[in-house]
N, C-alpha and C. Protein backbone atom coordinates (compact mmCIF):
# COMPACT_ATOMS: atom_id res chain seq x y z
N UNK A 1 -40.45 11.35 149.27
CA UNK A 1 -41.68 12.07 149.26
C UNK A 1 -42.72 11.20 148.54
N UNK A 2 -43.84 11.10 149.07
CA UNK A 2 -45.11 10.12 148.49
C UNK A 2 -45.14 10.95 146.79
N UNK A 3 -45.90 10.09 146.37
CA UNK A 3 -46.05 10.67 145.20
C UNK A 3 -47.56 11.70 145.46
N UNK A 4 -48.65 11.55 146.39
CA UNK A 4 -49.60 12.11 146.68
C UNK A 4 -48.97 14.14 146.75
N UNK A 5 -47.91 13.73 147.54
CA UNK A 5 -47.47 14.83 148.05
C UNK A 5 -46.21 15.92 146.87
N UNK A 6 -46.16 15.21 145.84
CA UNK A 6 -45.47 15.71 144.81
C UNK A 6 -46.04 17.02 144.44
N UNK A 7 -45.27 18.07 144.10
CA UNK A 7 -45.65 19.38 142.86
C UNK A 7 -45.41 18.87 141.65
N UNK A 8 -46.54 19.46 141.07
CA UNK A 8 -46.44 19.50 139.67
C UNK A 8 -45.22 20.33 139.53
N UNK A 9 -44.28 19.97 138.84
CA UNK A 9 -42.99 20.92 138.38
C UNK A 9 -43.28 21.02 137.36
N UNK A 10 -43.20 22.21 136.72
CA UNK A 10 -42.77 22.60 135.24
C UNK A 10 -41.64 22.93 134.81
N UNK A 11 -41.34 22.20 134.04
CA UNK A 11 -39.86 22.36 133.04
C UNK A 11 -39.91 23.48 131.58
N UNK A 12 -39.12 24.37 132.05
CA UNK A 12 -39.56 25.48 130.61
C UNK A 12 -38.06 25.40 130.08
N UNK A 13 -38.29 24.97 128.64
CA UNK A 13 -37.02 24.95 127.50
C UNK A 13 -37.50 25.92 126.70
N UNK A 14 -36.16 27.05 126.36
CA UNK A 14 -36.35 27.57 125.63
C UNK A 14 -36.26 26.97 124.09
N UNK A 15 -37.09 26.99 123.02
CA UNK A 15 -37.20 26.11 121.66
C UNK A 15 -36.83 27.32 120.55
N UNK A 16 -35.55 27.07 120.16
CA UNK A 16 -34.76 27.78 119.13
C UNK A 16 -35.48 27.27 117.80
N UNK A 17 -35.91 28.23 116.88
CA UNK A 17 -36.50 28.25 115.83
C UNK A 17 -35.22 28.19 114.60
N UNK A 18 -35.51 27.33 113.43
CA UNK A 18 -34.16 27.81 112.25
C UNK A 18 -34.40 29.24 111.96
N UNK A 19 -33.35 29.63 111.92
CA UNK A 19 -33.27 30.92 111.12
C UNK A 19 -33.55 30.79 109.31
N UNK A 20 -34.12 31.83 108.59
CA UNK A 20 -33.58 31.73 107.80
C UNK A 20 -32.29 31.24 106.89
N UNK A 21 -31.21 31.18 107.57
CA UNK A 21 -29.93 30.48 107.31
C UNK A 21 -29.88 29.21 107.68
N UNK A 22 -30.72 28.57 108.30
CA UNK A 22 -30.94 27.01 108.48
C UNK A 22 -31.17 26.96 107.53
N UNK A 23 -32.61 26.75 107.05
CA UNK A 23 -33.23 26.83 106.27
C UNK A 23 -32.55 26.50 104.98
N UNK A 24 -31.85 27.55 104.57
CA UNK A 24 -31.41 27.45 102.96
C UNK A 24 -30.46 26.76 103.23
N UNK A 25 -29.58 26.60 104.04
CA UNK A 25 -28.23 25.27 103.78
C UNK A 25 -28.93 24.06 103.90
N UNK A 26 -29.94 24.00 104.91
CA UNK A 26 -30.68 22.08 104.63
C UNK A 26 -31.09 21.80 103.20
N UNK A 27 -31.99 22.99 102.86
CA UNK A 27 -32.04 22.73 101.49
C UNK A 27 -31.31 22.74 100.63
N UNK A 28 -30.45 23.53 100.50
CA UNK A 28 -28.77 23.53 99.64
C UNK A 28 -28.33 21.61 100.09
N UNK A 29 -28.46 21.47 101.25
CA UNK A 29 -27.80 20.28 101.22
C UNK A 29 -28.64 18.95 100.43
N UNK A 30 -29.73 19.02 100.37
CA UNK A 30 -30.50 17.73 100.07
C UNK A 30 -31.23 18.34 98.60
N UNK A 31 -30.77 19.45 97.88
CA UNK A 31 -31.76 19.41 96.80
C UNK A 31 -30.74 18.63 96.14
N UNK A 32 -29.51 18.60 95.73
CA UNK A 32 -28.68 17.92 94.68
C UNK A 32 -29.21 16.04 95.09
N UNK A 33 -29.65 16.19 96.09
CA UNK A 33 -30.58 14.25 96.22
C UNK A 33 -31.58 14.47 95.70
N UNK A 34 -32.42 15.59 95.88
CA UNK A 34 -34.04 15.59 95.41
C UNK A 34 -33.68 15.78 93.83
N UNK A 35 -33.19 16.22 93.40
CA UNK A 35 -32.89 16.16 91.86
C UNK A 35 -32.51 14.86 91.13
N UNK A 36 -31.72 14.51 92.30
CA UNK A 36 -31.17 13.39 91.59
C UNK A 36 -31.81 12.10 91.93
N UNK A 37 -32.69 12.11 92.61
CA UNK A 37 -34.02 11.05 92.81
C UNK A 37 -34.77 11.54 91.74
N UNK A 38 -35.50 12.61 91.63
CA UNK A 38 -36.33 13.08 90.45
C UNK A 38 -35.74 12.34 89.11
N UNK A 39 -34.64 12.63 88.68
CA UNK A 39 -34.09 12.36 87.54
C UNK A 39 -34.28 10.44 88.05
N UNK A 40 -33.91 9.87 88.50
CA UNK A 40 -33.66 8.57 88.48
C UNK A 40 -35.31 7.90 88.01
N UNK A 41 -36.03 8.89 88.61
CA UNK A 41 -37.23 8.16 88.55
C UNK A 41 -38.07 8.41 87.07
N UNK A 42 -37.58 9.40 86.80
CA UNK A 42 -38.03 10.01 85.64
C UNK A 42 -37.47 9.51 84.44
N UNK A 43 -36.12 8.79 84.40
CA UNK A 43 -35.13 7.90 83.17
C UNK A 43 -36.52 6.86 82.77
N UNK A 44 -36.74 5.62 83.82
CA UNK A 44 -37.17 4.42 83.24
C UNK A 44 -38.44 4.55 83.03
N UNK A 45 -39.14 5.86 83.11
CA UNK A 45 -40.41 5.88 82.27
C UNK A 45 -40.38 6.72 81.45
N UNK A 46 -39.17 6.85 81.15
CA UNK A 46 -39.03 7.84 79.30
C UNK A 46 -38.61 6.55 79.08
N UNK A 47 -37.41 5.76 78.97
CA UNK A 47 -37.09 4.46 78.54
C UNK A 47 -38.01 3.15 78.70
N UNK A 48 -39.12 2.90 79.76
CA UNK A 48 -40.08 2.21 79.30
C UNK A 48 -41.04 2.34 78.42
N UNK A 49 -41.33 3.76 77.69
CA UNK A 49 -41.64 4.17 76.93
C UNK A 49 -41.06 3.39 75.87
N UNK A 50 -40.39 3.83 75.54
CA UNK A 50 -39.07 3.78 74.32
C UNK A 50 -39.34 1.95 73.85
N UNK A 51 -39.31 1.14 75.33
CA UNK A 51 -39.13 -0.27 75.27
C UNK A 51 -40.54 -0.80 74.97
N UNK A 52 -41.38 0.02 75.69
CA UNK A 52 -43.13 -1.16 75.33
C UNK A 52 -42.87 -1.07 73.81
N UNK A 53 -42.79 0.06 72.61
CA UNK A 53 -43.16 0.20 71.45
C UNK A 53 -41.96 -0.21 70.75
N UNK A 54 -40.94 -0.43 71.05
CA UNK A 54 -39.79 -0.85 70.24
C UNK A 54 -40.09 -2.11 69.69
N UNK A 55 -39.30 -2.07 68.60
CA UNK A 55 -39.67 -3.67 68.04
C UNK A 55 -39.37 -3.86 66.04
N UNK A 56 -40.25 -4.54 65.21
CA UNK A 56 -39.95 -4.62 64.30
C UNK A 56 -41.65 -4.57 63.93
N UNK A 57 -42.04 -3.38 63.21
CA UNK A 57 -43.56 -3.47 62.57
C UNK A 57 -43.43 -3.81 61.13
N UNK A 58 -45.15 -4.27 60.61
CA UNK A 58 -45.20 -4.51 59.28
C UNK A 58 -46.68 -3.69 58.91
N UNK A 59 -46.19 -4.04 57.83
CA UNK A 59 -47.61 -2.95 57.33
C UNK A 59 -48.58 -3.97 56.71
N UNK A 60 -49.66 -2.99 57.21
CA UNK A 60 -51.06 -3.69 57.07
C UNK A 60 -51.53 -4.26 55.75
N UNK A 61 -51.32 -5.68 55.21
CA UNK A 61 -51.66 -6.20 54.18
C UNK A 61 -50.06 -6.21 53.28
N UNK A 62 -49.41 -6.42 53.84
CA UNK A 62 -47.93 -6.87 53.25
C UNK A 62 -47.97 -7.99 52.93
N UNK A 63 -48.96 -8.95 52.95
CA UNK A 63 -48.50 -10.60 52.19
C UNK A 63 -49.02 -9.83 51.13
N UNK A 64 -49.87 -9.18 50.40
CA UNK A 64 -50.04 -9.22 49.42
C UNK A 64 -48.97 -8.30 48.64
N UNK A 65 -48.27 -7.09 49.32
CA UNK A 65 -47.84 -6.63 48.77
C UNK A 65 -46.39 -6.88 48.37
N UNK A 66 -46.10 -8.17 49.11
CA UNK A 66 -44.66 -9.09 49.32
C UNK A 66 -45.09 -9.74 47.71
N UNK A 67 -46.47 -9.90 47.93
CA UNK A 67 -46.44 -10.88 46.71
C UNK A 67 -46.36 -10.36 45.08
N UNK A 68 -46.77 -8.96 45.46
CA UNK A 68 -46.75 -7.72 44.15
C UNK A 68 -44.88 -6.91 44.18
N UNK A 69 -44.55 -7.58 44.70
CA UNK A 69 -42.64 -7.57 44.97
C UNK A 69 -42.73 -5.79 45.73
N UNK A 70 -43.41 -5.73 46.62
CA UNK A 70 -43.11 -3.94 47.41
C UNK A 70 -43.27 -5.00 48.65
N UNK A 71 -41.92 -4.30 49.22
CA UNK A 71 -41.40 -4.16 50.67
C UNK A 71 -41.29 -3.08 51.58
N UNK A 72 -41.53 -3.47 52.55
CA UNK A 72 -41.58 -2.38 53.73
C UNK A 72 -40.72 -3.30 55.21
N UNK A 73 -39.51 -2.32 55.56
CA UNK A 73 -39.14 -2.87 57.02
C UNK A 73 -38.67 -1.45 57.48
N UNK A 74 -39.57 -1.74 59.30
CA UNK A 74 -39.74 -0.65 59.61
C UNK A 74 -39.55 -1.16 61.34
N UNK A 75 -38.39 -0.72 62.07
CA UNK A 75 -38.02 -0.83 63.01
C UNK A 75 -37.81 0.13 64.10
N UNK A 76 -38.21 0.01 65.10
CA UNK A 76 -38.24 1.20 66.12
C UNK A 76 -37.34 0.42 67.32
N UNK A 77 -35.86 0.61 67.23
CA UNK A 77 -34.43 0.72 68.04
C UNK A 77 -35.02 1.25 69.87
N UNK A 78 -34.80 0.41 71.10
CA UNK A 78 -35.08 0.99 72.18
C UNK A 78 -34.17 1.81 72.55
N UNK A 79 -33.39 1.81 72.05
CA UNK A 79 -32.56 3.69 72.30
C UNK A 79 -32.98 4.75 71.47
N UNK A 80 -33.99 4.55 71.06
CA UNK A 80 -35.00 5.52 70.42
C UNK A 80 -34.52 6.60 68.96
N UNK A 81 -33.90 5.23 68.53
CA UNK A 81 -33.48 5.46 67.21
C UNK A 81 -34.30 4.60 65.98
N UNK A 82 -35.02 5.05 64.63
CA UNK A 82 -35.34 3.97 64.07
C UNK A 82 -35.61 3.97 62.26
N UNK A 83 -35.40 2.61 61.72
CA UNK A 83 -35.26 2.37 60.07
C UNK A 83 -36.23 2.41 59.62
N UNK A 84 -36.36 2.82 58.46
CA UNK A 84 -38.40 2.28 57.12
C UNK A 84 -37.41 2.68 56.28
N UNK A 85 -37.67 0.98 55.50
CA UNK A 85 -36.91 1.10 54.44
C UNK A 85 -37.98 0.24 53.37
N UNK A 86 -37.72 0.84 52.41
CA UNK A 86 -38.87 0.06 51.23
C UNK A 86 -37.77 0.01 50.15
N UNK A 87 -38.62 -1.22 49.29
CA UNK A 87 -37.89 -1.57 48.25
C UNK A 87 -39.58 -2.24 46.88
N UNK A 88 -39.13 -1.88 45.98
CA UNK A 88 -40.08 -2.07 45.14
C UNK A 88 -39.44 -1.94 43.62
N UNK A 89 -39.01 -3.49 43.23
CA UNK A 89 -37.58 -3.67 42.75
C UNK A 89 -38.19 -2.80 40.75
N UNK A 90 -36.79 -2.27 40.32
CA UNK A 90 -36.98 -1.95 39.08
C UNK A 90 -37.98 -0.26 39.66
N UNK A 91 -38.12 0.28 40.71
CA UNK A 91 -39.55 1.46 40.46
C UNK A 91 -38.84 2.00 41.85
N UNK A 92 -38.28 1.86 43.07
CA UNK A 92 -37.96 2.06 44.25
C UNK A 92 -37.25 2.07 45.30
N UNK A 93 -36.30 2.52 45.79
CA UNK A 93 -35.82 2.15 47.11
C UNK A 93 -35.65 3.26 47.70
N UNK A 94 -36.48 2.94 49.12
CA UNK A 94 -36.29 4.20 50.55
C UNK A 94 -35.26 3.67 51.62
N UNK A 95 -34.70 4.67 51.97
CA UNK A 95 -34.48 4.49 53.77
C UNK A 95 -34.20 5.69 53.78
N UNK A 96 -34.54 5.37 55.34
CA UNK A 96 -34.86 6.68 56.49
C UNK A 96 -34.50 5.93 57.77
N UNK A 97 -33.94 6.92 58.56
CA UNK A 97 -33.45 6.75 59.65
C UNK A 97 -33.27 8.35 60.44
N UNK A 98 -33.60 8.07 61.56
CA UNK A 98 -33.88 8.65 62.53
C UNK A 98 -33.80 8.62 64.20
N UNK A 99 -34.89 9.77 65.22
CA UNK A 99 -35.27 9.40 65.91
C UNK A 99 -36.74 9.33 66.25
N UNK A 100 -36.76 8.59 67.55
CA UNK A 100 -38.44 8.83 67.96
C UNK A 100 -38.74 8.87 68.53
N UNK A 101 -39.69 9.03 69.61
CA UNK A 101 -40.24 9.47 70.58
C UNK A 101 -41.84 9.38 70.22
N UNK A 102 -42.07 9.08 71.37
CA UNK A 102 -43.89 8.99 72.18
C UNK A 102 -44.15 10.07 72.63
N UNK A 103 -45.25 10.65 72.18
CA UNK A 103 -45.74 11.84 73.51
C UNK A 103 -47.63 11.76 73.10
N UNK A 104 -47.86 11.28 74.20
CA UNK A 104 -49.22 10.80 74.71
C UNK A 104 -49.22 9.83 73.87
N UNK A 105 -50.42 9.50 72.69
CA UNK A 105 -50.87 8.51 72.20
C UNK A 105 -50.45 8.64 70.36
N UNK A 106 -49.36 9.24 70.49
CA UNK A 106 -48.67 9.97 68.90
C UNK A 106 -47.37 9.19 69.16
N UNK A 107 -46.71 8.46 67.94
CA UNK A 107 -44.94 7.94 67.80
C UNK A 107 -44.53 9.20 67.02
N UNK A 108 -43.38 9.72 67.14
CA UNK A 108 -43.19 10.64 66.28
C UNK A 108 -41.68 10.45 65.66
N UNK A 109 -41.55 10.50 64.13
CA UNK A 109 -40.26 9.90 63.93
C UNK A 109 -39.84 11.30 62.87
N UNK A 110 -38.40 11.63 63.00
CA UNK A 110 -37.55 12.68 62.66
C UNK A 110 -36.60 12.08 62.49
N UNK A 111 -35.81 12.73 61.09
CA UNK A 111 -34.62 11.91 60.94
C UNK A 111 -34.19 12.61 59.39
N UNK A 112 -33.33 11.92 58.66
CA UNK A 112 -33.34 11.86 56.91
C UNK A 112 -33.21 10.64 56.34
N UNK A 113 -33.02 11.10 55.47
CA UNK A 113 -33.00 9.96 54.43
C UNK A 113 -33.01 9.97 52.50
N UNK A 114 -32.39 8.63 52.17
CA UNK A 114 -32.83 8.96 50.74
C UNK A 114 -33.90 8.42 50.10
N UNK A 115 -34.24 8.39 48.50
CA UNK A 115 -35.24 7.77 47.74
C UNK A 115 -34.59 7.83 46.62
N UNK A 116 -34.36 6.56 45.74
CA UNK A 116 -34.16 6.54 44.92
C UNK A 116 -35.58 5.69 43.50
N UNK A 117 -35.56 6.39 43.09
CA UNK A 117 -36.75 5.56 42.02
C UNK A 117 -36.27 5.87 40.49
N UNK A 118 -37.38 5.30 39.26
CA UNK A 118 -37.22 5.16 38.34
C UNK A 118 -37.02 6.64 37.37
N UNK A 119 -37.28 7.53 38.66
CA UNK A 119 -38.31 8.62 37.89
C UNK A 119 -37.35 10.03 38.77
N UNK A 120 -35.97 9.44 39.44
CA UNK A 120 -35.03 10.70 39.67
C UNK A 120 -34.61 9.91 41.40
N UNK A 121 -33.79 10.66 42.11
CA UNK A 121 -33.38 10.34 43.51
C UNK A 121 -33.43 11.67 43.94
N UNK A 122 -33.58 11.44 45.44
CA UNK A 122 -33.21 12.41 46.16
C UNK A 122 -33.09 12.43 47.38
N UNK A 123 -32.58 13.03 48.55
CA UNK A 123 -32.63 13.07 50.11
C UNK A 123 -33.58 14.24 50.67
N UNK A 124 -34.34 13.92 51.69
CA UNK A 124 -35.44 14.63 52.26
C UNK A 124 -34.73 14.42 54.13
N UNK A 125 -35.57 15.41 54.24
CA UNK A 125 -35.40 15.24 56.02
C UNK A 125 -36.65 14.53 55.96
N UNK A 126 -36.96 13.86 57.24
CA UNK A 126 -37.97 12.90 57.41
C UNK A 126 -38.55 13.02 58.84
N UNK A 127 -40.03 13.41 58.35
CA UNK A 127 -40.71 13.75 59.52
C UNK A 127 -42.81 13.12 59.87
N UNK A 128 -42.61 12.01 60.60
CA UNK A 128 -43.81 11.40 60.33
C UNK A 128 -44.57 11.17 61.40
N UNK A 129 -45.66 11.14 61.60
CA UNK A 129 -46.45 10.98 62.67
C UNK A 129 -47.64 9.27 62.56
N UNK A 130 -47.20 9.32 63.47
CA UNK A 130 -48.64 8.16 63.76
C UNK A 130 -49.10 7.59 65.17
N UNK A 131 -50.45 7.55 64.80
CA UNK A 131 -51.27 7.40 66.32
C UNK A 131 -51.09 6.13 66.71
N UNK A 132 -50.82 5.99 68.09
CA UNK A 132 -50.82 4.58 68.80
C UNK A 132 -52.02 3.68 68.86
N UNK A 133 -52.09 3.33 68.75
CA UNK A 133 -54.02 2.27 69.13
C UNK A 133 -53.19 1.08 69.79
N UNK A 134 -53.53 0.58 70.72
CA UNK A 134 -53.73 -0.55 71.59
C UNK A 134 -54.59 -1.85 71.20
N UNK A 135 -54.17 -2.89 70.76
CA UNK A 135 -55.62 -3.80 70.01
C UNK A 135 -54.70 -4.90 70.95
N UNK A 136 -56.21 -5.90 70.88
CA UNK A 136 -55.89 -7.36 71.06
C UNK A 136 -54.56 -7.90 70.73
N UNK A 137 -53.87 -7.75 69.52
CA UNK A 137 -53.15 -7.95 68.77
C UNK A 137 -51.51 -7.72 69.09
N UNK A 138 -51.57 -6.57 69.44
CA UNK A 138 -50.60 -5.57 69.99
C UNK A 138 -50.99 -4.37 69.41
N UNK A 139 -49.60 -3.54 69.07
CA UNK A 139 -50.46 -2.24 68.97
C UNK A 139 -50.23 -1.67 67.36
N UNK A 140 -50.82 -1.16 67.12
CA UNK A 140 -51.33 -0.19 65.69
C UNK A 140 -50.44 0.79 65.81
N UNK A 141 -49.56 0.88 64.37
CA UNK A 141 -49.43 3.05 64.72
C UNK A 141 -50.25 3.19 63.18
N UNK A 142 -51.07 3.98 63.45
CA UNK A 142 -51.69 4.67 62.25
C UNK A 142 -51.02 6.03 61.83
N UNK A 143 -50.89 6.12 60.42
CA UNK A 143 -50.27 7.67 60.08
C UNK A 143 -50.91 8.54 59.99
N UNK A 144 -50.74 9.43 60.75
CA UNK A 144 -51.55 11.21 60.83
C UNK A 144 -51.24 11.51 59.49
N UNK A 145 -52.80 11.91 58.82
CA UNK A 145 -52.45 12.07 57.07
C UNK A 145 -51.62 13.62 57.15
N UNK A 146 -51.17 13.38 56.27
CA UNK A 146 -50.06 14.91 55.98
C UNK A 146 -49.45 14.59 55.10
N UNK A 147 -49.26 16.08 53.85
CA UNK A 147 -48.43 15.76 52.60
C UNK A 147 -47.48 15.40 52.69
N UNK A 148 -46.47 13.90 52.33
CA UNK A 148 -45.08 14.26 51.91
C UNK A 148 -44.79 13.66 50.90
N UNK A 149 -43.26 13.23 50.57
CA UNK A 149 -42.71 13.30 49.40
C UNK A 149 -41.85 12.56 49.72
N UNK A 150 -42.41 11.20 50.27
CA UNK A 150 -41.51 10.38 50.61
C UNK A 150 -41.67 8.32 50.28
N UNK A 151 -42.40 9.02 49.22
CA UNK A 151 -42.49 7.52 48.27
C UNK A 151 -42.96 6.21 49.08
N UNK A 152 -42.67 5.20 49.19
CA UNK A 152 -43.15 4.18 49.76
C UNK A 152 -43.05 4.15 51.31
N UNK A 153 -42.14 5.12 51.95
CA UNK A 153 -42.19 5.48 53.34
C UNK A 153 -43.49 6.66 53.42
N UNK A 154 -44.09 6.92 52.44
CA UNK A 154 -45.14 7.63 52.91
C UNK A 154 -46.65 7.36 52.53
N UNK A 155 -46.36 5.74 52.40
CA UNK A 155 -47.59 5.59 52.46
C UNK A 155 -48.75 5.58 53.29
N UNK A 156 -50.31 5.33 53.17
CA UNK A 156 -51.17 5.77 54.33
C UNK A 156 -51.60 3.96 54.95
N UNK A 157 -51.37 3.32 54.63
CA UNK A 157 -51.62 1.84 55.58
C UNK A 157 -50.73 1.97 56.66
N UNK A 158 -51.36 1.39 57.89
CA UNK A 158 -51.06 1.26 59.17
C UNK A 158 -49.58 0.08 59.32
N UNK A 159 -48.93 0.34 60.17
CA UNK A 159 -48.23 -0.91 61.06
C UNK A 159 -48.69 -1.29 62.11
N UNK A 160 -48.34 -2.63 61.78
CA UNK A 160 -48.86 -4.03 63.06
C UNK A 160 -47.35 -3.86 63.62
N UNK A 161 -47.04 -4.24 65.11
CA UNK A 161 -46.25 -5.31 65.60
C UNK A 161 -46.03 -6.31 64.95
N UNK A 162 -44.78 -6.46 65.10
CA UNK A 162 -44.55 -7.68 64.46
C UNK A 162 -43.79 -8.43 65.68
N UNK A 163 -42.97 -8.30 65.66
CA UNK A 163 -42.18 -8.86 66.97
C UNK A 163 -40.66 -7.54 67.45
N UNK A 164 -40.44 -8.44 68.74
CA UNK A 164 -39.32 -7.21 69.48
C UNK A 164 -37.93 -6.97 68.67
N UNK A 165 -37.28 -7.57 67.91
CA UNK A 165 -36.26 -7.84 67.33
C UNK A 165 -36.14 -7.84 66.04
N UNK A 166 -34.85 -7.12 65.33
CA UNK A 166 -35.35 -7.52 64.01
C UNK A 166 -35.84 -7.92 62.95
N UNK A 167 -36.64 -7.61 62.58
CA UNK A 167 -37.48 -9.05 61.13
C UNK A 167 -37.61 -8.21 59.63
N UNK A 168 -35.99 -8.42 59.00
CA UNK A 168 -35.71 -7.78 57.87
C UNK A 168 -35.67 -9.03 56.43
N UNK A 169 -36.99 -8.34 55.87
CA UNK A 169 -37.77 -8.80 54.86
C UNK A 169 -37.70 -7.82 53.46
N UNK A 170 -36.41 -7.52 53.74
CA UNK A 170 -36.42 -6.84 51.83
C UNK A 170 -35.09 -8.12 51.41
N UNK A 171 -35.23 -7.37 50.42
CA UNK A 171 -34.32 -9.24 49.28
C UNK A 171 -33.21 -7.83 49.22
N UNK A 172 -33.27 -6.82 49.23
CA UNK A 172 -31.68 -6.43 48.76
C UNK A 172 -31.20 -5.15 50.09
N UNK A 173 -31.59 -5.81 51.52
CA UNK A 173 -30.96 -4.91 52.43
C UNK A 173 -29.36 -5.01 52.93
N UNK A 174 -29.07 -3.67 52.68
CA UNK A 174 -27.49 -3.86 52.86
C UNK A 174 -27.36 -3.71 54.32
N UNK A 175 -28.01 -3.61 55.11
CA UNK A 175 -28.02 -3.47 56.74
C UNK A 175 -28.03 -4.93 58.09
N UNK A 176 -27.46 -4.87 58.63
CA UNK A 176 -27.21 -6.11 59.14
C UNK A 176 -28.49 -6.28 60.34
N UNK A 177 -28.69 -7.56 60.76
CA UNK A 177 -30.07 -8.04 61.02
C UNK A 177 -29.95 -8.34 62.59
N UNK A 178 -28.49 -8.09 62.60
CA UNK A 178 -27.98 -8.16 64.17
C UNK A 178 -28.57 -6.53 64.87
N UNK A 179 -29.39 -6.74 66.41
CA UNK A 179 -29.60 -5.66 66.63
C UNK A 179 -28.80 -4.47 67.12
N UNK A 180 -27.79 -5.09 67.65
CA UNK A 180 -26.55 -4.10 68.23
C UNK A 180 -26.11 -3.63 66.66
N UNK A 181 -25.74 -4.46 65.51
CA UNK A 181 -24.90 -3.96 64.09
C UNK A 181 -25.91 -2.97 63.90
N UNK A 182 -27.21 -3.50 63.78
CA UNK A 182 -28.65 -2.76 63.62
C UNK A 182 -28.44 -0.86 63.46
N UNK A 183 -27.90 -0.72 65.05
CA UNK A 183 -28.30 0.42 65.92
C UNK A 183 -26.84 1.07 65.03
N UNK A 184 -25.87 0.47 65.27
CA UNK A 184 -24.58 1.09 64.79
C UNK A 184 -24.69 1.73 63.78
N UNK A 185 -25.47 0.77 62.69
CA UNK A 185 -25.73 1.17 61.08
C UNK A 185 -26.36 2.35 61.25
N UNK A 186 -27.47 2.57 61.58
CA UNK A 186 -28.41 3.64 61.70
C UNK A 186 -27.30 4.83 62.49
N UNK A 187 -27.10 4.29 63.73
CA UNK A 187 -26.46 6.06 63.94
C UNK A 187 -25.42 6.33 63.51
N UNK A 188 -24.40 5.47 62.34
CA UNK A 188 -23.63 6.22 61.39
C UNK A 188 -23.99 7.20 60.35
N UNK A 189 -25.57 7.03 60.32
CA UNK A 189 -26.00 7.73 58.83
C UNK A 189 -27.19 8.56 59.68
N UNK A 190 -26.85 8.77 60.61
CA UNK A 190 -27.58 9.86 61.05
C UNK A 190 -27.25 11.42 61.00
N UNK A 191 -27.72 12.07 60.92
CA UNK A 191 -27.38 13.60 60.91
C UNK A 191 -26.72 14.46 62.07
């Protein structure tokens, strides 16, 4: 037959709609992926978190205060564990250990710890805040002023970056400088 001379034929399929019971088993089948994509994607930017700010800070104007014999080492662990330990020989010694966490432009560190000084000892829970700033430099945490009672870990001068890796600068730390021993030390004396 010419093609001039063709009928239009129409082809009618009937088109089965899901039921309700489609429906919820596709989704039963693929939410335990959509979760578990969610979660995958959601790990390495809580843990890149954790990693931009990790490192070993110093506090702002420590040559001089290295040179007046007060120490400060203050480390933030990328498994989001971290040390401030001061020493200020004959008058002082802190540590604290904890955890920490970022949320927006705030570090926030929780943990305990002791203080021992000239003038009595004691253990405190330990709870501190400070704002992130971004500089040329690297980055700032400044401390959100708030009362505590935590001696040379609570003082109000800022930390610099210092570098990613340990940089332990007290003359009488009993803690090892290795970062894996580092992490161990700390979460034995954690709470």
């Amino acid at each position: 037959m010419p093609y001039s001379q063709t009928k239009t034929m129409m082809i009618t399929r009937k088109i089965q709609w899901p039921t309700a019971q489609h429906v919820r088993a596709y989704i039963g089948s693929i939410a335990p992926w959509l979760l578990l994509a969610a979660l995958l994607f959601a790990l390495p930017q809580a843990a890149g978190a954790q990693n931009k700010y990790s490192g070993t800070y110093r506090i702002e104007g420590w040559e001089n205060l290295e040179k007046s014999q007060v120490f400060h080492f203050f480390y933030l662990h990328p498994d989001g564990v971290f040390l401030l330990a001061g020493e200020w020989p004959e008058n002082e010694t802190s540590r604290f250990q904890g955890r920490w966490k970022v949320e927006g432009d705030l570090l926030i560190l929780k943990g305990n710890g002791r203080v021992k000084t000239n003038q009595g000892n004691w253990t405190a829970e330990y709870s501190r805040t400070f704002r992130i700033q971004v500089q040329s430099d690297g980055f700032k945490l400044s401390p959100v002023p708030e009362k505590n009672r935590f001696g040379l870990m609570g003082w109000p001068n800022a930390f610099r970056f210092y570098r990613p890796r340990p940089a332990i600068n007290l003359p009488k730390a009993e803690f090892p400088a290795d970062e894996a021993e580092l992490l161990e030390w700390i979460n034995k004396r954690l709470k």
